[in-house]
PDB file of N, CA and C in Angstrom:
ATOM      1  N   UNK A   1       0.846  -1.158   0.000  1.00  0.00           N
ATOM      2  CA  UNK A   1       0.000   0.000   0.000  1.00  0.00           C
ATOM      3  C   UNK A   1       0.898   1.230   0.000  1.00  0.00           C
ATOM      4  N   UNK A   2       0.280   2.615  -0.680  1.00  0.00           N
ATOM      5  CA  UNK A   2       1.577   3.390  -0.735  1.00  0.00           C
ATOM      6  C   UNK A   2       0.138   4.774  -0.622  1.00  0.00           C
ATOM      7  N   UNK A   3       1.133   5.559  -0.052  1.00  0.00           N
ATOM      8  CA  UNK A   3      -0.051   6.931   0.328  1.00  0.00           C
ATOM      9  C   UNK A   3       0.396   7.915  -0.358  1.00  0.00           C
ATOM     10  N   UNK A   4       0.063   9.187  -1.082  1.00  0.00           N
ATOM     11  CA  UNK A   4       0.317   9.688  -1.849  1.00  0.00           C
ATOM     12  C   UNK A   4      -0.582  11.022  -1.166  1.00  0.00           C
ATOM     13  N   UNK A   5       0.358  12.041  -0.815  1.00  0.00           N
ATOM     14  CA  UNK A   5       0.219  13.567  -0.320  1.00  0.00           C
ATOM     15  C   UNK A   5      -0.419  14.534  -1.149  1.00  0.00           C
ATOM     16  N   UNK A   6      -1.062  15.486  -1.336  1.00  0.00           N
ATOM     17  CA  UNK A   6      -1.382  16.436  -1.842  1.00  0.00           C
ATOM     18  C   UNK A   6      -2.005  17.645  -1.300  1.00  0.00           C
ATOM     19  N   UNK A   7      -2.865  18.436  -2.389  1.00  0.00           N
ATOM     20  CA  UNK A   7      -3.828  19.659  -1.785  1.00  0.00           C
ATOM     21  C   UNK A   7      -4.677  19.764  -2.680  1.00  0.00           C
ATOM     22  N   UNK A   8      -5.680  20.786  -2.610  1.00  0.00           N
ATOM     23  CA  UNK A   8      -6.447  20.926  -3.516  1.00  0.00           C
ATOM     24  C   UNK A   8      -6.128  21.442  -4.674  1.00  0.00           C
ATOM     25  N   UNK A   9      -4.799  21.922  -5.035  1.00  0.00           N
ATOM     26  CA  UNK A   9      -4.603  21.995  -6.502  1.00  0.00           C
ATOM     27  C   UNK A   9      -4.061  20.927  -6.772  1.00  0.00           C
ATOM     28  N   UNK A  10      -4.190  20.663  -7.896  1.00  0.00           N
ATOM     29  CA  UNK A  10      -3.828  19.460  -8.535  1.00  0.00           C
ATOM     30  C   UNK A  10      -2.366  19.654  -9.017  1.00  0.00           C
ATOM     31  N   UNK A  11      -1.688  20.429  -9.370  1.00  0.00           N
ATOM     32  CA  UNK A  11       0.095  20.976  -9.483  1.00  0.00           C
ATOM     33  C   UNK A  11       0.480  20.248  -8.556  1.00  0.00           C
ATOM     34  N   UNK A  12      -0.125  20.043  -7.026  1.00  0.00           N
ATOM     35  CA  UNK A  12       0.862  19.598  -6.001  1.00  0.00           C
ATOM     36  C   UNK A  12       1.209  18.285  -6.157  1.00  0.00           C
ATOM     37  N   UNK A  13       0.044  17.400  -7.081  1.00  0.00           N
ATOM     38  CA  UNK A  13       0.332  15.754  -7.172  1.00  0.00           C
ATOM     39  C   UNK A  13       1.686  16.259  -8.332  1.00  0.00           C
ATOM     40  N   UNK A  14       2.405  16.681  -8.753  1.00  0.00           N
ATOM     41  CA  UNK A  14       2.696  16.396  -9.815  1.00  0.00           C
ATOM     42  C   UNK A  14       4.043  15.483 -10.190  1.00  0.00           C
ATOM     43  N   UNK A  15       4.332  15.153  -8.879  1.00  0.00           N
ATOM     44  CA  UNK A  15       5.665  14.216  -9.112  1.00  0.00           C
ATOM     45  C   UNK A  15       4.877  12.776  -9.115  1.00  0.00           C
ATOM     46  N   UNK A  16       3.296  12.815  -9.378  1.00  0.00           N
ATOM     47  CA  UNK A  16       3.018  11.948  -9.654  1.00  0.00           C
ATOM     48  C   UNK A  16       2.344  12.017 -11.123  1.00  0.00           C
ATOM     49  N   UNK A  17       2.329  12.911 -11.558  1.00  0.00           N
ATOM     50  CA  UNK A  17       1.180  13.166 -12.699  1.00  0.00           C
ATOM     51  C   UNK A  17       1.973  13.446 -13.725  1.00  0.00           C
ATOM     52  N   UNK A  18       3.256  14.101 -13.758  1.00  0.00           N
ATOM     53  CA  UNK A  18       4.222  14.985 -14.871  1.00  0.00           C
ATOM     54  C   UNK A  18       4.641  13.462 -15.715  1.00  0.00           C
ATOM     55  N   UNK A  19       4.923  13.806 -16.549  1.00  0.00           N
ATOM     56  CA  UNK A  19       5.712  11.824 -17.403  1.00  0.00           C
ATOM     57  C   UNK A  19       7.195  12.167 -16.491  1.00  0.00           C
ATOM     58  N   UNK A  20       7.792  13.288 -16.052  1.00  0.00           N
ATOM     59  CA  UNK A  20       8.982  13.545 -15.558  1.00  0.00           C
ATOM     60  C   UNK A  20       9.360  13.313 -13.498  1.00  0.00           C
ATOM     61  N   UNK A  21       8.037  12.825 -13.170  1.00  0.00           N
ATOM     62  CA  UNK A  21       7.674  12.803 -12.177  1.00  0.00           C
ATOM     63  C   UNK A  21       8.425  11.982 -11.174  1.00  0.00           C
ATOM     64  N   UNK A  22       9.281  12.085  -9.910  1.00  0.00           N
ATOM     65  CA  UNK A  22       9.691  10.902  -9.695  1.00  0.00           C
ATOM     66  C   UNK A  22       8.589   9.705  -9.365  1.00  0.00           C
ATOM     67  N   UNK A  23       7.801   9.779  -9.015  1.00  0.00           N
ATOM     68  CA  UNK A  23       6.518   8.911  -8.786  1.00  0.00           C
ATOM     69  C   UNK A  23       5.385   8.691  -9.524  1.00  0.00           C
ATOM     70  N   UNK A  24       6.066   8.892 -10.641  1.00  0.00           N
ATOM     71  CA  UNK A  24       4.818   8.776 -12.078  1.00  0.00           C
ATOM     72  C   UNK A  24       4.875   7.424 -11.894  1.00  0.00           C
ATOM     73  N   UNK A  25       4.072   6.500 -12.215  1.00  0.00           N
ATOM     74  CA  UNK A  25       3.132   5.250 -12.572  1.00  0.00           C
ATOM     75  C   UNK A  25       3.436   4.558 -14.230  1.00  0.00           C
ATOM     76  N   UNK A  26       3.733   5.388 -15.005  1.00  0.00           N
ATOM     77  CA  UNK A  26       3.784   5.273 -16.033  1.00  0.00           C
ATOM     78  C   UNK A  26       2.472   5.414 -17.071  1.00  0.00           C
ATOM     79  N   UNK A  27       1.744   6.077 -16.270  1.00  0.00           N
ATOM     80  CA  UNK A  27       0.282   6.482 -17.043  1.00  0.00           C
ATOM     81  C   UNK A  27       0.194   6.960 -18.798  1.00  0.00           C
ATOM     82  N   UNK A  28       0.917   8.023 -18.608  1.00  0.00           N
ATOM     83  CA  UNK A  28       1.201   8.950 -19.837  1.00  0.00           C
ATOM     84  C   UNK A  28       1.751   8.041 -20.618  1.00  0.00           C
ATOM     85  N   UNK A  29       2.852   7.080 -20.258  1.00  0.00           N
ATOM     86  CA  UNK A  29       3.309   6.292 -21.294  1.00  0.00           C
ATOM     87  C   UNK A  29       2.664   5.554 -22.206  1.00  0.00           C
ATOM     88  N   UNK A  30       0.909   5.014 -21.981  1.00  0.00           N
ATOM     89  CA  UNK A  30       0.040   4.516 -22.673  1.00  0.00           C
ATOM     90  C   UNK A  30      -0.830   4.768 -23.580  1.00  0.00           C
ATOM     91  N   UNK A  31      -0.587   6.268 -23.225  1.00  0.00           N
ATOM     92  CA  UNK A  31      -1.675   7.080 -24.224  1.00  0.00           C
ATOM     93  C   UNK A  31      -1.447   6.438 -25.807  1.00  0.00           C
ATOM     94  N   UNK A  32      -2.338   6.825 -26.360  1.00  0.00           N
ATOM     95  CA  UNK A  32      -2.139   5.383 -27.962  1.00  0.00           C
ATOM     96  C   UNK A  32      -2.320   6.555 -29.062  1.00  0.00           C
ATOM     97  N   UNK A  33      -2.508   7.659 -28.743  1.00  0.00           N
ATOM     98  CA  UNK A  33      -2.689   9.081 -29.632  1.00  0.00           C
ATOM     99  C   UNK A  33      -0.893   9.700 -29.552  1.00  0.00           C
ATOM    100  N   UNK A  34      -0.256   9.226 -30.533  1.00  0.00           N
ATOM    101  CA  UNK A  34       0.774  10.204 -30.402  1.00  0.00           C
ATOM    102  C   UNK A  34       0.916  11.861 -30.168  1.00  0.00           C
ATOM    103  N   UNK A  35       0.065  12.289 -30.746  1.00  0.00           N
ATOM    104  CA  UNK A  35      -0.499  13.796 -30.633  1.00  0.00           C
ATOM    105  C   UNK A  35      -1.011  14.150 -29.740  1.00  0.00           C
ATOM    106  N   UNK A  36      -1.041  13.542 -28.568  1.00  0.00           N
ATOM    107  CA  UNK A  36      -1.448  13.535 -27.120  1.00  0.00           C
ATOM    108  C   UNK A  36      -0.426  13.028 -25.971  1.00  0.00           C
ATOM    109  N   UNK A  37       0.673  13.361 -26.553  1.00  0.00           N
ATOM    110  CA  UNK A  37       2.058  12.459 -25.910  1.00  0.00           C
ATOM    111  C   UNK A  37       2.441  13.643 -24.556  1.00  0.00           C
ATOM    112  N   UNK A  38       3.420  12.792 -24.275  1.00  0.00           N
ATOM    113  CA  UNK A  38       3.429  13.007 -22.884  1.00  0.00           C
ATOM    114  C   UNK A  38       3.977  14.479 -22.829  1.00  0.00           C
ATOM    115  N   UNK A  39       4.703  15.149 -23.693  1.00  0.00           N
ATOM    116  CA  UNK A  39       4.965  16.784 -23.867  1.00  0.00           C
ATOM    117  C   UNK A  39       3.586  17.545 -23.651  1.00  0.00           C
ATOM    118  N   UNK A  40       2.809  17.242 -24.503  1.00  0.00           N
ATOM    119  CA  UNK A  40       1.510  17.746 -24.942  1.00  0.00           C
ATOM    120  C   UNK A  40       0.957  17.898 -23.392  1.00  0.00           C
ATOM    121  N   UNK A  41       0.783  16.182 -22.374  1.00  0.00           N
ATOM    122  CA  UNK A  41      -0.008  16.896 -21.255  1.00  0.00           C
ATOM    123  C   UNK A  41       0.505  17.238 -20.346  1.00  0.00           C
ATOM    124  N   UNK A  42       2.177  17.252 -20.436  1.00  0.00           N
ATOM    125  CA  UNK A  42       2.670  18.389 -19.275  1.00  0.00           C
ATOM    126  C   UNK A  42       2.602  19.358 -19.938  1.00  0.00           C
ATOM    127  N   UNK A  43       2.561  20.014 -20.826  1.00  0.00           N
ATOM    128  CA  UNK A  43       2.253  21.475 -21.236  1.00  0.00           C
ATOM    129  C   UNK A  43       0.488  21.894 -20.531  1.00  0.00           C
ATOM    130  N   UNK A  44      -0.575  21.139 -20.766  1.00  0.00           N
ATOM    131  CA  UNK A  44      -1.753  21.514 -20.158  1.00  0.00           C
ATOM    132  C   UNK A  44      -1.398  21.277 -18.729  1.00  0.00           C
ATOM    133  N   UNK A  45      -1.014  20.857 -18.240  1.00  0.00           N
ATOM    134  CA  UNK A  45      -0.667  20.578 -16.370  1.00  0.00           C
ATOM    135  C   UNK A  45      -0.056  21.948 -16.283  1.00  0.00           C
ATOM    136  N   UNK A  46       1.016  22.257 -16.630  1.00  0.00           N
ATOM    137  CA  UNK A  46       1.971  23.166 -16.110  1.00  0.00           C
ATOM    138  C   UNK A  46       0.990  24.699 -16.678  1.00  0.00           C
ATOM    139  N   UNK A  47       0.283  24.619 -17.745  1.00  0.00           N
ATOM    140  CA  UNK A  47      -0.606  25.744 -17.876  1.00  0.00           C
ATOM    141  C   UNK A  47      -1.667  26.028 -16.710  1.00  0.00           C
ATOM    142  N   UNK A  48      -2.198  24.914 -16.064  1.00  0.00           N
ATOM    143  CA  UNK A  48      -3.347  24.919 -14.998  1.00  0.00           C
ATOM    144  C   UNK A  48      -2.529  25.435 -13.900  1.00  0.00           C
ATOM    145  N   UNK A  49      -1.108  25.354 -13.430  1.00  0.00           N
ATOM    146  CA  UNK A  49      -0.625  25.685 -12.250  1.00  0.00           C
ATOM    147  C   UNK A  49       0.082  27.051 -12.831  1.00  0.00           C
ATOM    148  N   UNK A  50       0.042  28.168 -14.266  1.00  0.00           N
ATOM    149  CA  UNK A  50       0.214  29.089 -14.156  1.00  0.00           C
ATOM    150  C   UNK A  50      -0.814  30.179 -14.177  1.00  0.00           C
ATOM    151  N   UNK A  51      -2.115  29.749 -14.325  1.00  0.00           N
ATOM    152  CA  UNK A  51      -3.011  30.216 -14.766  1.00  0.00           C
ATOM    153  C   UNK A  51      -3.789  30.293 -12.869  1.00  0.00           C
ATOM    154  N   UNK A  52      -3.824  32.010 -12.824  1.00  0.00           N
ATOM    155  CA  UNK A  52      -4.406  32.496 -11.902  1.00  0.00           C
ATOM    156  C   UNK A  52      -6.208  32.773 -11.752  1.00  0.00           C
ATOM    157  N   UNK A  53      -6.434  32.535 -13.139  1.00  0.00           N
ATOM    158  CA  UNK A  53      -8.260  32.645 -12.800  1.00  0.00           C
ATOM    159  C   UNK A  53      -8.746  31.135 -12.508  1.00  0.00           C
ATOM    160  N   UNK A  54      -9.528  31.238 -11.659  1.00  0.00           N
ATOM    161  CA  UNK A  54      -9.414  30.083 -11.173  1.00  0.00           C
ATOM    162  C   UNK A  54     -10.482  29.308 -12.340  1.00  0.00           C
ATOM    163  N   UNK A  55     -11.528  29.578 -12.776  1.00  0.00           N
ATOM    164  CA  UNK A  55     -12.350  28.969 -13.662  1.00  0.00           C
ATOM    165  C   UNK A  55     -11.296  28.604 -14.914  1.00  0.00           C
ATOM    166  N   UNK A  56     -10.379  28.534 -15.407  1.00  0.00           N
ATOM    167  CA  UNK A  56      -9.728  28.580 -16.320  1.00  0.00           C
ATOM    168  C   UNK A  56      -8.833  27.866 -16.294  1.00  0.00           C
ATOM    169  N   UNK A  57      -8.223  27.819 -14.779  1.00  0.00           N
ATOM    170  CA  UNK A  57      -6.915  26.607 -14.488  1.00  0.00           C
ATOM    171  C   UNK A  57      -8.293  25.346 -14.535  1.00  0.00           C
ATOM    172  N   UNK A  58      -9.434  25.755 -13.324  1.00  0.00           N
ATOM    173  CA  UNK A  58     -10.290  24.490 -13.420  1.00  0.00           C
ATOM    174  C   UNK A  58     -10.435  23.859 -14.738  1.00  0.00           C
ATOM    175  N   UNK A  59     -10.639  24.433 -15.906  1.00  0.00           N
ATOM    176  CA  UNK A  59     -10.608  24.245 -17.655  1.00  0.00           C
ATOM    177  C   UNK A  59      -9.613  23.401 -17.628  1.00  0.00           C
ATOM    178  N   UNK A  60      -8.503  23.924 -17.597  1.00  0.00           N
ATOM    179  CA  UNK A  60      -7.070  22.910 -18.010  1.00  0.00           C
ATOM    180  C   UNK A  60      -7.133  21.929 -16.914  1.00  0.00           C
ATOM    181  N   UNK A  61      -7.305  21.665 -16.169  1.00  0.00           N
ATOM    182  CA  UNK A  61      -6.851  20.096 -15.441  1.00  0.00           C
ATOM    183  C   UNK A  61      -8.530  19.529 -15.648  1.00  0.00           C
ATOM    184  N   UNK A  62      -9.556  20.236 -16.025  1.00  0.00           N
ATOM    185  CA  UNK A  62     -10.262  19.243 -16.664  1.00  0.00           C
ATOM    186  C   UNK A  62     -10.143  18.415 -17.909  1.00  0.00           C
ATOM    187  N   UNK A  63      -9.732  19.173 -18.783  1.00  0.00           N
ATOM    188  CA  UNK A  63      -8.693  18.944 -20.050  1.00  0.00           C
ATOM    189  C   UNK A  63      -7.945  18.002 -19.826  1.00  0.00           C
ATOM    190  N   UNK A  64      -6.807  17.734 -19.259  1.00  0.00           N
ATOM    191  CA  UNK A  64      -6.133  16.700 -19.043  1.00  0.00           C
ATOM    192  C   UNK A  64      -7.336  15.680 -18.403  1.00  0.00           C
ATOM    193  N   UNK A  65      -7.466  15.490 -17.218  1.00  0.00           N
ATOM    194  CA  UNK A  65      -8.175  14.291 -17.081  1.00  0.00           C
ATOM    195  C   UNK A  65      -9.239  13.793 -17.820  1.00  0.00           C
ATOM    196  N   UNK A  66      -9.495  14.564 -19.007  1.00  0.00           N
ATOM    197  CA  UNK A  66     -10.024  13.991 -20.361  1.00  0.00           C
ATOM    198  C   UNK A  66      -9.490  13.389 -20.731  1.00  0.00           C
ATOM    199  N   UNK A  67      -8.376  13.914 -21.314  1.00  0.00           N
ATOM    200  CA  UNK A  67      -7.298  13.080 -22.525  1.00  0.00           C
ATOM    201  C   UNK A  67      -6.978  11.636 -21.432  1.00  0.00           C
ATOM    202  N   UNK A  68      -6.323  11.841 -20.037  1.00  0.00           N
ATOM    203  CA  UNK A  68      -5.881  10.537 -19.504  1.00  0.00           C
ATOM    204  C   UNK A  68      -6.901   9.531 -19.262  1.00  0.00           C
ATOM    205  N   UNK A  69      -8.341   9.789 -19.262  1.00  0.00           N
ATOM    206  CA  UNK A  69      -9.393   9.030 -18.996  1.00  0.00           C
ATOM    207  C   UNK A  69      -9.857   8.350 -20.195  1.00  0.00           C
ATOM    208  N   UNK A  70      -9.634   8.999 -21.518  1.00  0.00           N
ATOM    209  CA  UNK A  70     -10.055   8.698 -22.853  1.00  0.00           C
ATOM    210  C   UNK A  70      -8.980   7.718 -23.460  1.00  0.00           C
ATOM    211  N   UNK A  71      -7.511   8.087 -23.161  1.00  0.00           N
ATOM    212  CA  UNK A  71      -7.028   7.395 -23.661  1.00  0.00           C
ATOM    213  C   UNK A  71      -5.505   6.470 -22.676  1.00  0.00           C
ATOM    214  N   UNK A  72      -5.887   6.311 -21.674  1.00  0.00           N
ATOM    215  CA  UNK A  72      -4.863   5.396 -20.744  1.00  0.00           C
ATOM    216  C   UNK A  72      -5.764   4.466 -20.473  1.00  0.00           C
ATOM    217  N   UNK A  73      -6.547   3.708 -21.577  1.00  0.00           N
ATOM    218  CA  UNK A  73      -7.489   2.503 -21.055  1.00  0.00           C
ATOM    219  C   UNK A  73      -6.082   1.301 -20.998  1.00  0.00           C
TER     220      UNK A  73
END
């Protein structure tokens, strides 16, 4: 069993979420859309943790957990 820390932004998981992460899973590695590769959704991650309106970061990390839900079957 392994416990995994965070907060309510989602930036804070990100040494689990980044493909560069030390505690990535290897999620991103499955995606089957090259054009959805693992550059592509650390660029939307790292946009949600620069983006100060909050309805808008909410946009981008909904965005990603699209793409990882659609395509890390």
């Amino acid at each position: 069993m392994i416990g995994l820390t965070g907060g309510v932004e989602p930036h804070f998981g990100q040494n689990v979420w980044r493909s560069s992460g030390g505690l990535h899973y290897g999620t991103l590695a499955r995606i089957k859309q090259p054009h959805l590769g693992k550059n592509a959704m650390d660029e939307i991650y790292d946009q949600g943790a620069q983006e100060l309106d909050e309805n808008k970061r909410k946009a981008l990390y909904d965005e990603w957990q699209r793409i990882v839900a659609d395509h890390c079957r």
